[in-house]
N, C-alpha and C. Protein backbone atom coordinates (compact mmCIF):
# COMPACT_ATOMS: atom_id res chain seq x y z
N UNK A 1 26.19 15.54 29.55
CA UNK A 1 26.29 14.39 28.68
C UNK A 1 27.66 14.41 28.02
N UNK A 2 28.52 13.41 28.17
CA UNK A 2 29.80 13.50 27.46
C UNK A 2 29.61 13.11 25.78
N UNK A 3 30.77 13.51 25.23
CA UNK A 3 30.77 13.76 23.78
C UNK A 3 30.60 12.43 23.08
N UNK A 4 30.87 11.20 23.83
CA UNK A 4 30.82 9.94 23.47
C UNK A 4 29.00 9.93 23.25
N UNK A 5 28.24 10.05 24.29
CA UNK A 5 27.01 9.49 24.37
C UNK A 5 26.07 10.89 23.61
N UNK A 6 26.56 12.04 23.80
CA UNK A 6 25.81 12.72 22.59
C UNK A 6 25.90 11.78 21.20
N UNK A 7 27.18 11.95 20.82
CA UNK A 7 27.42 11.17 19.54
C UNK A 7 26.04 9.76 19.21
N UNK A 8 26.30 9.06 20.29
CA UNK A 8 25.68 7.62 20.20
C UNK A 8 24.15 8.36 20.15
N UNK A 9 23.59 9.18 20.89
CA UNK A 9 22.05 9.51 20.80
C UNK A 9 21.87 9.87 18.93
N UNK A 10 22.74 10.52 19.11
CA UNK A 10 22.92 11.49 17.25
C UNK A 10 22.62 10.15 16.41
N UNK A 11 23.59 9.88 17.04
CA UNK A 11 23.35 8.51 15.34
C UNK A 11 21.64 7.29 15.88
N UNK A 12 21.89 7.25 17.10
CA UNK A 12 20.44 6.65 17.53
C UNK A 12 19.18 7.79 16.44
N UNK A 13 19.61 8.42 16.62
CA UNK A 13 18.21 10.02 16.24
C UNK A 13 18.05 9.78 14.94
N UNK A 14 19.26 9.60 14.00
CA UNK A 14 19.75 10.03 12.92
C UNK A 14 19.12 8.82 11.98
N UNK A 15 19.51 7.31 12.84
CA UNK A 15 18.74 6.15 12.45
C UNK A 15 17.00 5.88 12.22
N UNK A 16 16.65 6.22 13.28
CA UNK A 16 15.17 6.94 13.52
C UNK A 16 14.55 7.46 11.85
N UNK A 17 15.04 8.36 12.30
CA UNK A 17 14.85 9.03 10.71
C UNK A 17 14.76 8.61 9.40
N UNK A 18 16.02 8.02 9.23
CA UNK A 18 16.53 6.90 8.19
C UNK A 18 15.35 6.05 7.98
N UNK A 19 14.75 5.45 9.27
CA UNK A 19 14.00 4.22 9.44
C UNK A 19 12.51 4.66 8.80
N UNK A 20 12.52 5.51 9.08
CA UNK A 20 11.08 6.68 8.63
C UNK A 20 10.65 6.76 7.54
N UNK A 21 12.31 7.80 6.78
CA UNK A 21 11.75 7.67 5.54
C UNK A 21 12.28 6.19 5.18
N UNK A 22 12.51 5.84 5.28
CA UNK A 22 12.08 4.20 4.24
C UNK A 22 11.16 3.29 4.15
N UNK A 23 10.44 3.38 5.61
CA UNK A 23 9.00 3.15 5.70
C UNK A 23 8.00 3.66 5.35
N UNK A 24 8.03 5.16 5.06
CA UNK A 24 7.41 6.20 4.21
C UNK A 24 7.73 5.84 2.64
N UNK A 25 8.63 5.64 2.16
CA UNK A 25 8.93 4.81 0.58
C UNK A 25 8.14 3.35 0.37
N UNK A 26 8.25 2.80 1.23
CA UNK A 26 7.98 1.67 1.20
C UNK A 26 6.27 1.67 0.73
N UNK A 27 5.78 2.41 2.17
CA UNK A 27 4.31 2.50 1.99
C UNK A 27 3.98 3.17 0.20
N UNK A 28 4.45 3.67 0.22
CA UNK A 28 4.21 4.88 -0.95
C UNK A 28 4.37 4.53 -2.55
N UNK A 29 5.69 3.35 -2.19
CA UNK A 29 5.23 2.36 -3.25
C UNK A 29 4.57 1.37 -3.19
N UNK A 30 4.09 0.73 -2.69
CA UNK A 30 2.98 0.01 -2.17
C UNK A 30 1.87 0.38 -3.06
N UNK A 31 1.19 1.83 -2.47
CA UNK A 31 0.15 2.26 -2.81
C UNK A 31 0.28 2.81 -4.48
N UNK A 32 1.41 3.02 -5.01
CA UNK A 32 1.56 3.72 -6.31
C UNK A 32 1.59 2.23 -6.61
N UNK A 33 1.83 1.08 -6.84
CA UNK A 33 2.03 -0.49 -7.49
C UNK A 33 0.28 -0.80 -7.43
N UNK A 34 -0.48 -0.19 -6.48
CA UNK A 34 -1.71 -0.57 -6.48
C UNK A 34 -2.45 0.13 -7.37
N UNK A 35 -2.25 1.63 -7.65
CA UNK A 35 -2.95 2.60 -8.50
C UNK A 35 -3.46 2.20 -9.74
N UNK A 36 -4.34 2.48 -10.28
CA UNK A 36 -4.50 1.77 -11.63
C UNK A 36 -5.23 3.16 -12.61
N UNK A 37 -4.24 3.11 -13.96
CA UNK A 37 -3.24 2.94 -14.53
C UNK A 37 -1.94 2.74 -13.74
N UNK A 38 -1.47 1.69 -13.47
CA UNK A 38 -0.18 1.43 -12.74
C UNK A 38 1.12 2.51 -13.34
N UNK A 39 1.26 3.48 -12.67
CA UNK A 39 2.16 4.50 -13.05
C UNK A 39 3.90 4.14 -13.26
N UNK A 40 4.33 2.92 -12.47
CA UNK A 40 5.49 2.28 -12.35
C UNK A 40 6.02 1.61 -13.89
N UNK A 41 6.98 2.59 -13.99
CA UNK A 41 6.90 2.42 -15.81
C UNK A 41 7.97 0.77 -15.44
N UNK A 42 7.72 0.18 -16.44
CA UNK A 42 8.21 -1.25 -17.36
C UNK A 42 7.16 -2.47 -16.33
N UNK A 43 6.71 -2.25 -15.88
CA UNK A 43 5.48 -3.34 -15.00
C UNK A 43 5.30 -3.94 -16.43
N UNK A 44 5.50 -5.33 -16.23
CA UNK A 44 4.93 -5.97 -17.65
C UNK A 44 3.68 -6.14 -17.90
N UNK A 45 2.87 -6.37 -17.08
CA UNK A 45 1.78 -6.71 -16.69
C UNK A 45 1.41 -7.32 -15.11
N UNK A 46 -0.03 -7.37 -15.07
CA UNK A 46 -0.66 -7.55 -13.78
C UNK A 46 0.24 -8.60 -13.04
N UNK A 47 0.22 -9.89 -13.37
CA UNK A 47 1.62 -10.84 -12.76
C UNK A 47 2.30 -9.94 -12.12
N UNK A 48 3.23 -9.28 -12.85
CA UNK A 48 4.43 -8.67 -12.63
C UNK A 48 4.04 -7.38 -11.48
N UNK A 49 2.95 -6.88 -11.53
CA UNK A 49 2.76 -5.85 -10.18
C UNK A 49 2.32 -6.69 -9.42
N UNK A 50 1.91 -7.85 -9.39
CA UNK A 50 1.70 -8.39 -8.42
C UNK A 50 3.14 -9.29 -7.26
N UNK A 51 4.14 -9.54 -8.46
CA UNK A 51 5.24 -9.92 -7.55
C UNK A 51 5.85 -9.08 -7.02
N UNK A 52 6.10 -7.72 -7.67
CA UNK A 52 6.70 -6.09 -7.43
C UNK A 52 5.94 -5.87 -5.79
N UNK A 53 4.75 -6.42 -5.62
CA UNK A 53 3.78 -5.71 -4.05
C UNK A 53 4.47 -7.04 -3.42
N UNK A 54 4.34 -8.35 -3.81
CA UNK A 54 4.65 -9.57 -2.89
C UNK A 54 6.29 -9.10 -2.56
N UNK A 55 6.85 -8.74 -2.90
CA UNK A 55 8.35 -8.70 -2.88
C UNK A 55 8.63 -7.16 -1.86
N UNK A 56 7.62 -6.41 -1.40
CA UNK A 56 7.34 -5.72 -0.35
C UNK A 56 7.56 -6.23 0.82
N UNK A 57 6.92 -7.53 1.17
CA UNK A 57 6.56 -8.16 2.13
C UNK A 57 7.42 -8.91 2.50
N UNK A 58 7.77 -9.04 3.98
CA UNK A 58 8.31 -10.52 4.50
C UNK A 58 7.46 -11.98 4.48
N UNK A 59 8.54 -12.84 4.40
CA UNK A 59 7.75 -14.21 4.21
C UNK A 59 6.85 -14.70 4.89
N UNK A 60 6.84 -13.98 6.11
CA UNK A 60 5.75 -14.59 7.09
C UNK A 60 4.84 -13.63 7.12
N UNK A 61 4.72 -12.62 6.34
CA UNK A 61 3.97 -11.42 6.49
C UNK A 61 2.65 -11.91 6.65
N UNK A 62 1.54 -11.07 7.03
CA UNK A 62 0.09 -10.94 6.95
C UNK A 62 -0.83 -9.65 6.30
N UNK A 63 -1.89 -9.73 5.54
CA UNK A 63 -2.57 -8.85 4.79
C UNK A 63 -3.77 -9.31 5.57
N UNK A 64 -4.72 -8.29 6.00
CA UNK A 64 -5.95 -8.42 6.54
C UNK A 64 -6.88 -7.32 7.04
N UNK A 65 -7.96 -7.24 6.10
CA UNK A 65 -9.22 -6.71 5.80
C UNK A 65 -9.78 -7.37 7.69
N UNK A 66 -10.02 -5.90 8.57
CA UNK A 66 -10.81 -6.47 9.45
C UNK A 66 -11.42 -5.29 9.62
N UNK A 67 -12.59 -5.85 10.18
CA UNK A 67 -13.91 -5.23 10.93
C UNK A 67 -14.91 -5.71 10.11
N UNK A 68 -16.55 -4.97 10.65
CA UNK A 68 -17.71 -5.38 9.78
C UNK A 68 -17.67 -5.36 8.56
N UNK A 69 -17.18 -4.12 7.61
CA UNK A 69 -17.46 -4.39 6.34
C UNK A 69 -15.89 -4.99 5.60
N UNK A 70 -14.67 -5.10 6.08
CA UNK A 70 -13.70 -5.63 5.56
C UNK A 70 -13.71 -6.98 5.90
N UNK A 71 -13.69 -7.58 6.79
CA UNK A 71 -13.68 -9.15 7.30
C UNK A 71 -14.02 -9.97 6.26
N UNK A 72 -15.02 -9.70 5.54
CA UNK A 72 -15.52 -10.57 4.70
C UNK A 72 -15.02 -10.51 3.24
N UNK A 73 -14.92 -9.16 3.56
CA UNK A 73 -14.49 -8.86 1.87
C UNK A 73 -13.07 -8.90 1.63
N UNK A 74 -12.39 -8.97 2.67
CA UNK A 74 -10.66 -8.83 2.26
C UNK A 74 -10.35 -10.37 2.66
N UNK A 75 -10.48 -10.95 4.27
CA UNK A 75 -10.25 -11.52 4.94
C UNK A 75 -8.74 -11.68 5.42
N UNK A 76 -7.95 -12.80 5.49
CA UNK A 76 -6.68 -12.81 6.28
C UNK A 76 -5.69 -13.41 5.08
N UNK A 77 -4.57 -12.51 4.48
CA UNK A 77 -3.75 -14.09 3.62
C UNK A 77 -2.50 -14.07 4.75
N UNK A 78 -1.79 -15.05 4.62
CA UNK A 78 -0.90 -15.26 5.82
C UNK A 78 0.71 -15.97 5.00
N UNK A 79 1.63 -14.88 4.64
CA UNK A 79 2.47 -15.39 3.71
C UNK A 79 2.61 -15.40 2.28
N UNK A 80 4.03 -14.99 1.98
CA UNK A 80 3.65 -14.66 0.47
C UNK A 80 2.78 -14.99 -0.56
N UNK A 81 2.51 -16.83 -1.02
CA UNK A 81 1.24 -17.34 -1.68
C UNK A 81 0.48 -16.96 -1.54
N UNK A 82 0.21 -16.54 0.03
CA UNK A 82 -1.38 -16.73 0.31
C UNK A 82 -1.28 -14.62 0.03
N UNK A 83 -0.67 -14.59 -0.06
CA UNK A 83 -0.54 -12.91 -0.46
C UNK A 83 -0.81 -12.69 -1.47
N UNK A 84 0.16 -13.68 -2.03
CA UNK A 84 -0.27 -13.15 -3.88
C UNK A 84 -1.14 -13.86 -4.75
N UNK A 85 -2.00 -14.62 -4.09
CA UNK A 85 -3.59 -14.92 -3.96
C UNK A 85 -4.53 -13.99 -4.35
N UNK A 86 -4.41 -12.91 -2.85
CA UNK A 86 -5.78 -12.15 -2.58
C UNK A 86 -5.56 -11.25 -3.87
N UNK A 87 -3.97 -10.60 -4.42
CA UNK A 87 -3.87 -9.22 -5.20
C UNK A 87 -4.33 -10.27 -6.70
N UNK A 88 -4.23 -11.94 -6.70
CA UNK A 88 -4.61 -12.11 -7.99
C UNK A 88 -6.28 -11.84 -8.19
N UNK A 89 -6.67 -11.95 -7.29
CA UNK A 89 -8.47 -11.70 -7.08
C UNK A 89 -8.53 -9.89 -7.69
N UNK A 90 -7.90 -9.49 -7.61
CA UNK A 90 -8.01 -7.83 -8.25
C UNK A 90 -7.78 -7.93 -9.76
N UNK A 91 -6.47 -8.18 -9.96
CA UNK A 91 -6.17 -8.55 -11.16
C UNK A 91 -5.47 -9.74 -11.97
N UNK A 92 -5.72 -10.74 -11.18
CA UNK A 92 -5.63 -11.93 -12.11
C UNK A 92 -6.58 -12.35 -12.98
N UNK A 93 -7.54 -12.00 -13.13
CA UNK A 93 -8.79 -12.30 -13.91
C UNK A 93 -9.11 -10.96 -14.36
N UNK A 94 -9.73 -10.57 -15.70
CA UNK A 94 -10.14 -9.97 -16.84
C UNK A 94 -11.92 -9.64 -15.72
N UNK A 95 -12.07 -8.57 -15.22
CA UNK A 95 -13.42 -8.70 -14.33
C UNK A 95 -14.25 -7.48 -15.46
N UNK A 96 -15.21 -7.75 -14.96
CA UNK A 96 -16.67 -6.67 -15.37
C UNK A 96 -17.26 -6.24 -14.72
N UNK A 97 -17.54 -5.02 -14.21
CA UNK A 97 -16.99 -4.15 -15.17
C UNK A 97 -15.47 -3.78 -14.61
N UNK A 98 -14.38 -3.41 -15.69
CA UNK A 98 -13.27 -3.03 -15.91
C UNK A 98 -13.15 -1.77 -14.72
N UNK A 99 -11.83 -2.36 -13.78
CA UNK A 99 -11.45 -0.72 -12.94
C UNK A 99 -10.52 -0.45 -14.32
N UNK A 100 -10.94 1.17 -14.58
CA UNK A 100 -9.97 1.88 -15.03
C UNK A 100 -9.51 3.30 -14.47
N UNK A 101 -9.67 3.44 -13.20
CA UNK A 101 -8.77 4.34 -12.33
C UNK A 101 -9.60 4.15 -11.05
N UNK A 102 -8.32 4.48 -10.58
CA UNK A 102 -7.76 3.89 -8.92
C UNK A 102 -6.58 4.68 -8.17
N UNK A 103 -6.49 5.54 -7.66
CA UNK A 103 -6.02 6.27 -7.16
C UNK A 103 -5.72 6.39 -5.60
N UNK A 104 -4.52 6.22 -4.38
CA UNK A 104 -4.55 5.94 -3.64
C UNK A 104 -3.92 7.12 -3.05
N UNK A 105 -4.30 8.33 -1.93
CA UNK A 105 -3.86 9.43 -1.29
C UNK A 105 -3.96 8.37 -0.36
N UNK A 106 -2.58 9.11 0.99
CA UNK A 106 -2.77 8.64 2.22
C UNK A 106 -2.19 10.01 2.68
N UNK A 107 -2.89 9.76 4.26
CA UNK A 107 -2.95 11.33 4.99
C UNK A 107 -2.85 10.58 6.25
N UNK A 108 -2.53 11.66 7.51
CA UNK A 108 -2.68 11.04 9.38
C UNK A 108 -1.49 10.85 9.41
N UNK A 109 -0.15 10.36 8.77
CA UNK A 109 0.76 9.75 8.96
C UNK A 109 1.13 9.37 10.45
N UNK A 110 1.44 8.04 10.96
CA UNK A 110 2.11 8.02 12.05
C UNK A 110 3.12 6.91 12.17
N UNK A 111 4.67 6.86 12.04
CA UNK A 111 5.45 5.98 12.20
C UNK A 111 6.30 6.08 13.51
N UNK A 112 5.96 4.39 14.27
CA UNK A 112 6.46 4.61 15.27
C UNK A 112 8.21 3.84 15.07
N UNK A 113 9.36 4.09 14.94
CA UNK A 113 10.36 2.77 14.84
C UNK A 113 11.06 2.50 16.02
N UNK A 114 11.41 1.00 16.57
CA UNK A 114 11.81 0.40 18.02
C UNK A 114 12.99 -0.14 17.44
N UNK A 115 13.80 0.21 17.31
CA UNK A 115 15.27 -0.87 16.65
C UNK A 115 14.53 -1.19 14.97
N UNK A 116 14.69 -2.48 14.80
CA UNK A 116 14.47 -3.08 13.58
C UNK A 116 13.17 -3.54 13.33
N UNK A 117 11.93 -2.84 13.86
CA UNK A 117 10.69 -3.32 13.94
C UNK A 117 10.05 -1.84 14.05
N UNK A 118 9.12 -1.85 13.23
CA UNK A 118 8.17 -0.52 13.10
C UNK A 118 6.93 -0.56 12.93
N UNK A 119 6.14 0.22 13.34
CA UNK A 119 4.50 0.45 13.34
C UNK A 119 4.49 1.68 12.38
N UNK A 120 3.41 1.58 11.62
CA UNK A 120 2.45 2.83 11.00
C UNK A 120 1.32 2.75 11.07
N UNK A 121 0.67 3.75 10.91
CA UNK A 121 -0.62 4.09 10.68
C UNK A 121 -1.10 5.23 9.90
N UNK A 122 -1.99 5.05 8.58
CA UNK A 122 -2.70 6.42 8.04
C UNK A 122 -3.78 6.03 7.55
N UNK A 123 -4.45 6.90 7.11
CA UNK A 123 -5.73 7.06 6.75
C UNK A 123 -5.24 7.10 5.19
N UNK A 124 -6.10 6.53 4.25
CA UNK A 124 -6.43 6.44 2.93
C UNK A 124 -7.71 6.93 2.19
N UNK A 125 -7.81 7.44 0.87
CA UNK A 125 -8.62 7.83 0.49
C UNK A 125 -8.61 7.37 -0.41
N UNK A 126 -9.51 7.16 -1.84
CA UNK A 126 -9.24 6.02 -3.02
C UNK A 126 -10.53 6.36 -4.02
N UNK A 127 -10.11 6.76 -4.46
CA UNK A 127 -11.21 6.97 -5.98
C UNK A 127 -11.04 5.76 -6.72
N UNK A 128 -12.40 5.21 -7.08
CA UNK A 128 -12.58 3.79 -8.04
C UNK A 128 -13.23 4.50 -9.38
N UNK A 129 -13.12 4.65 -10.51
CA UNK A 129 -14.12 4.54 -11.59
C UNK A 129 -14.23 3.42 -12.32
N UNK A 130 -15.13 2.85 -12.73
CA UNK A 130 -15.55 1.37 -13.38
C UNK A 130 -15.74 1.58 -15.03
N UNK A 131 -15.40 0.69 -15.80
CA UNK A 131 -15.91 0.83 -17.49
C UNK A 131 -17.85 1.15 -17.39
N UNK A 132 -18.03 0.73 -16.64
CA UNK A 132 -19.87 0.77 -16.44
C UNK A 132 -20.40 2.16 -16.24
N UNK A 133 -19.24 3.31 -15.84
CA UNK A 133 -19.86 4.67 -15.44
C UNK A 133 -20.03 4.84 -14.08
N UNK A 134 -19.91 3.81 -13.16
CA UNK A 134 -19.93 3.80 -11.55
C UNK A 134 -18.66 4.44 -11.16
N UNK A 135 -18.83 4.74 -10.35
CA UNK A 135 -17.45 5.21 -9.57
C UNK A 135 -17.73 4.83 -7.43
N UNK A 136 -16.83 5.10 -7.20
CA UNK A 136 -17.11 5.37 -5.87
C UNK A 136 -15.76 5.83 -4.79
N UNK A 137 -15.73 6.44 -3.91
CA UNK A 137 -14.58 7.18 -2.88
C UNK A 137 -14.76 5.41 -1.54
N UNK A 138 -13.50 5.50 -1.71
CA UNK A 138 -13.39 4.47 -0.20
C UNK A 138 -12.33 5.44 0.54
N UNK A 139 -12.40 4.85 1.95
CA UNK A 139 -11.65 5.05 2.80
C UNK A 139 -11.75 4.58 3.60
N UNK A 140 -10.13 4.08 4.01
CA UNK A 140 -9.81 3.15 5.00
C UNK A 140 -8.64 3.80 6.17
N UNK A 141 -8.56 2.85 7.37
CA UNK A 141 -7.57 2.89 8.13
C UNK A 141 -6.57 1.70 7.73
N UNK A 142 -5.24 2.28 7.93
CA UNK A 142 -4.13 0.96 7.73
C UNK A 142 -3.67 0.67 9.24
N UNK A 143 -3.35 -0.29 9.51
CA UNK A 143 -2.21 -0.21 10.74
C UNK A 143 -1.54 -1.07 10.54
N UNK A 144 -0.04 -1.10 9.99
CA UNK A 144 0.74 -1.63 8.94
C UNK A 144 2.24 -2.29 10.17
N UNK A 145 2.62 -2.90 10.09
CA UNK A 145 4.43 -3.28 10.96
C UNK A 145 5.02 -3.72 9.57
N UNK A 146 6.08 -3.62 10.20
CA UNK A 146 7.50 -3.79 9.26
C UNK A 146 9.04 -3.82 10.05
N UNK A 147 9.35 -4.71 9.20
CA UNK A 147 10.38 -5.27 9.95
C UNK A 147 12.11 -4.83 8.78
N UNK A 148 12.89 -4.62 9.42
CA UNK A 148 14.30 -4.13 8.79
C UNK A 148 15.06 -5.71 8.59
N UNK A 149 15.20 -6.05 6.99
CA UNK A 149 16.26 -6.97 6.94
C UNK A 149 17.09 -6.56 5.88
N UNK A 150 18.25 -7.71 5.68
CA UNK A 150 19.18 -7.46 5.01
C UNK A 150 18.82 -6.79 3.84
N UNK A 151 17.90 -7.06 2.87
CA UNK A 151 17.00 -6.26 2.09
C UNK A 151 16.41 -5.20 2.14
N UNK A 152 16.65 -4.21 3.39
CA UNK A 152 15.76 -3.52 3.55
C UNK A 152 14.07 -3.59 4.49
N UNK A 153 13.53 -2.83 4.64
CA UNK A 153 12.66 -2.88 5.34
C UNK A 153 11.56 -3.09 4.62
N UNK A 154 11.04 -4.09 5.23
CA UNK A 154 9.41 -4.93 4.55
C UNK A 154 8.29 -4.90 5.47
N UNK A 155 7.50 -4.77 4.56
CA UNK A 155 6.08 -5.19 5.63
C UNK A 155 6.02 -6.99 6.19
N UNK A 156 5.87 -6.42 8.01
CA UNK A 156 5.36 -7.75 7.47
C UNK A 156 3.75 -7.82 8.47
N UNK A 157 2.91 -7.05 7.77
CA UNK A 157 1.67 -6.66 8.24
C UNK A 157 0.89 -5.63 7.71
N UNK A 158 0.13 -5.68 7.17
CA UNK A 158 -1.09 -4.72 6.40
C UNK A 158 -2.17 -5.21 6.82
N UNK A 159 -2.72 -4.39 7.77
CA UNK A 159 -3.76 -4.43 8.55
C UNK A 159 -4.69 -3.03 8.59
N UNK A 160 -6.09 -3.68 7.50
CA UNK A 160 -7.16 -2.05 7.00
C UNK A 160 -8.05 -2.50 7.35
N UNK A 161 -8.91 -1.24 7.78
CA UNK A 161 -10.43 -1.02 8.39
C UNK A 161 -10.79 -0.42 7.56
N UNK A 162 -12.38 -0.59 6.88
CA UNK A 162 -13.08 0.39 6.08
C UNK A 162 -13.50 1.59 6.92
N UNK A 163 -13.58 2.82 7.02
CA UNK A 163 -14.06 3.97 7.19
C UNK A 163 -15.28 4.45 6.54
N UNK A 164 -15.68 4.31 5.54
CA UNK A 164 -16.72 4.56 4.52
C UNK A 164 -16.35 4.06 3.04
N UNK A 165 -17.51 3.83 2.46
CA UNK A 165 -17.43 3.86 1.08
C UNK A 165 -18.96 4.15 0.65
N UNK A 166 -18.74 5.12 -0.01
CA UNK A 166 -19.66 6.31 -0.42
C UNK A 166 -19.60 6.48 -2.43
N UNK A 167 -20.93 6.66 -2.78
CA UNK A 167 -20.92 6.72 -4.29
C UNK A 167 -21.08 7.88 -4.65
N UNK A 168 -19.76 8.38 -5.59
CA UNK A 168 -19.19 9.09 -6.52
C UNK A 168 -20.71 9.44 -7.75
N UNK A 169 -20.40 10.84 -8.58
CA UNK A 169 -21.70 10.77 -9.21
C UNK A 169 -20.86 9.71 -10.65
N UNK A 170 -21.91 9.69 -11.78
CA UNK A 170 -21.18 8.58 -12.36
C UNK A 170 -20.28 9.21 -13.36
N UNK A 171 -19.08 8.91 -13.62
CA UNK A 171 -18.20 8.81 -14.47
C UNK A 171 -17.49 10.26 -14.48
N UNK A 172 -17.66 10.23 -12.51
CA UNK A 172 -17.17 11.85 -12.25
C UNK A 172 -15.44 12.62 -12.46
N UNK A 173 -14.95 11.80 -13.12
CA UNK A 173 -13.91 12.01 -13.86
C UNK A 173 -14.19 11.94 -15.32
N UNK A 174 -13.85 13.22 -16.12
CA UNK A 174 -13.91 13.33 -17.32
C UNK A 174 -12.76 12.69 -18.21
N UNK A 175 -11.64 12.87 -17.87
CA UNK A 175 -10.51 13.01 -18.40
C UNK A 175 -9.27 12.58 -17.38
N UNK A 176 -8.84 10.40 -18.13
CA UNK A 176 -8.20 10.24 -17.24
C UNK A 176 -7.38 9.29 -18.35
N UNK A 177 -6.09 9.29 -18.26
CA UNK A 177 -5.35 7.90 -19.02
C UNK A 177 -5.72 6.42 -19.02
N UNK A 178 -5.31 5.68 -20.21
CA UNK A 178 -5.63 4.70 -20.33
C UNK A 178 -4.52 4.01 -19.73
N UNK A 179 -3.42 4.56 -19.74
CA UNK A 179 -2.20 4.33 -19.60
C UNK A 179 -1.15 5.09 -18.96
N UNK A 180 -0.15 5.01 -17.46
CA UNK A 180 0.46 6.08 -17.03
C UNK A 180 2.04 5.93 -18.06
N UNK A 181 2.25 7.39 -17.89
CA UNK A 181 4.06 7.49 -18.67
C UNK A 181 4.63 8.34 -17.79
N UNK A 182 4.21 8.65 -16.87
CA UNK A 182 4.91 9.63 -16.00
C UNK A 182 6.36 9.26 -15.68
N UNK A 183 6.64 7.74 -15.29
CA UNK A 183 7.73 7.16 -14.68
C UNK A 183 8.47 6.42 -16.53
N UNK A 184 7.95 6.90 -17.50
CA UNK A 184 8.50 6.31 -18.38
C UNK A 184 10.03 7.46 -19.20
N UNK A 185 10.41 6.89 -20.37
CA UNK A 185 12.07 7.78 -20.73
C UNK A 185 11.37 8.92 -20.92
């Protein structure tokens, strides 16, 4: 292999990588903007994490809950509005009983990147506790694309399968914030 086309693989390799972790950031804030106590210090409020996740996404993006038990319950939004729709159904409205923690691990990792277009996939795990004393563990599959623009790399696809959702005993967290400061001065 001459020194020219090593070079060109290197920086091909080197891009790869690049492309990785930023799709690995991407996801990761994603899922930390979803957490609740929202840990992302100066979020003004719910609005405001909700444009912070829409502003993830490309304009033509898609969000969609499929299979038996997601289909119905997530369904398809198709584009930013219709994006920042479904996240106002979480928290645009004052609900009962109150989520007050929400916690999002992801594990499996798999990012595939082709030039300026990328696939992922992982597995999620998600602790809910409710003001009511309920709690419950979900877990889902993602299979997510994203696309590289001048901005950076965006989703433009969030695509989850439920795996289980299974009940937690009640109020199996003792000791949790009302409020995150981790990311605060």
């Amino acid at each position: 292999m001459s020194e020219e086309a090593s070079l060109a693989s290197l920086v091909q390799r080197i891009e790869v990588l690049e492309a990785e972790a930023e799709i690995r950031r991407l996801q990761a804030r994603y899922m930390f903007l979803c957490d609740t106590p929202c840990p992302e210090f100066a979020v003004r409020d719910d609005a405001h994490r909700i444009d912070l996740i829409v502003d993830l996404y490309s304009e033509d993006a898609v969000w969609e809950g499929v299979g038996e038990y997601y289909d119905k319950q997530f369904g398809r939004a198709e584009g930013h509005e219709a994006i920042r729709e479904h996240f106002r159904r979480f928290w645009g409205e004052k609900q009962e009983p109150a989520l007050l923690l929400n916690a999002h691990y992801l594990t499996s990792e798999q990012i595939y990147v082709d030039g300026d277009n990328a696939t992922g996939q992982w597995i999620h795990m998600q602790p809910w506790l409710f003001s009511d004393g309920k709690s419950l563990l979900r877990s889902s599959r993602l299979n997510n694309s994203f696309r590289k623009t001048d901005s950076g790399w965006k989703f433009t696809r969030t695509r989850t399968e439920n795996v289980f959702v299974a009940p937690l005993s009640d109020t199996f967290a003792s000791d949790y914030p009302s409020a995150s400061v981790l990311m605060g001065p």
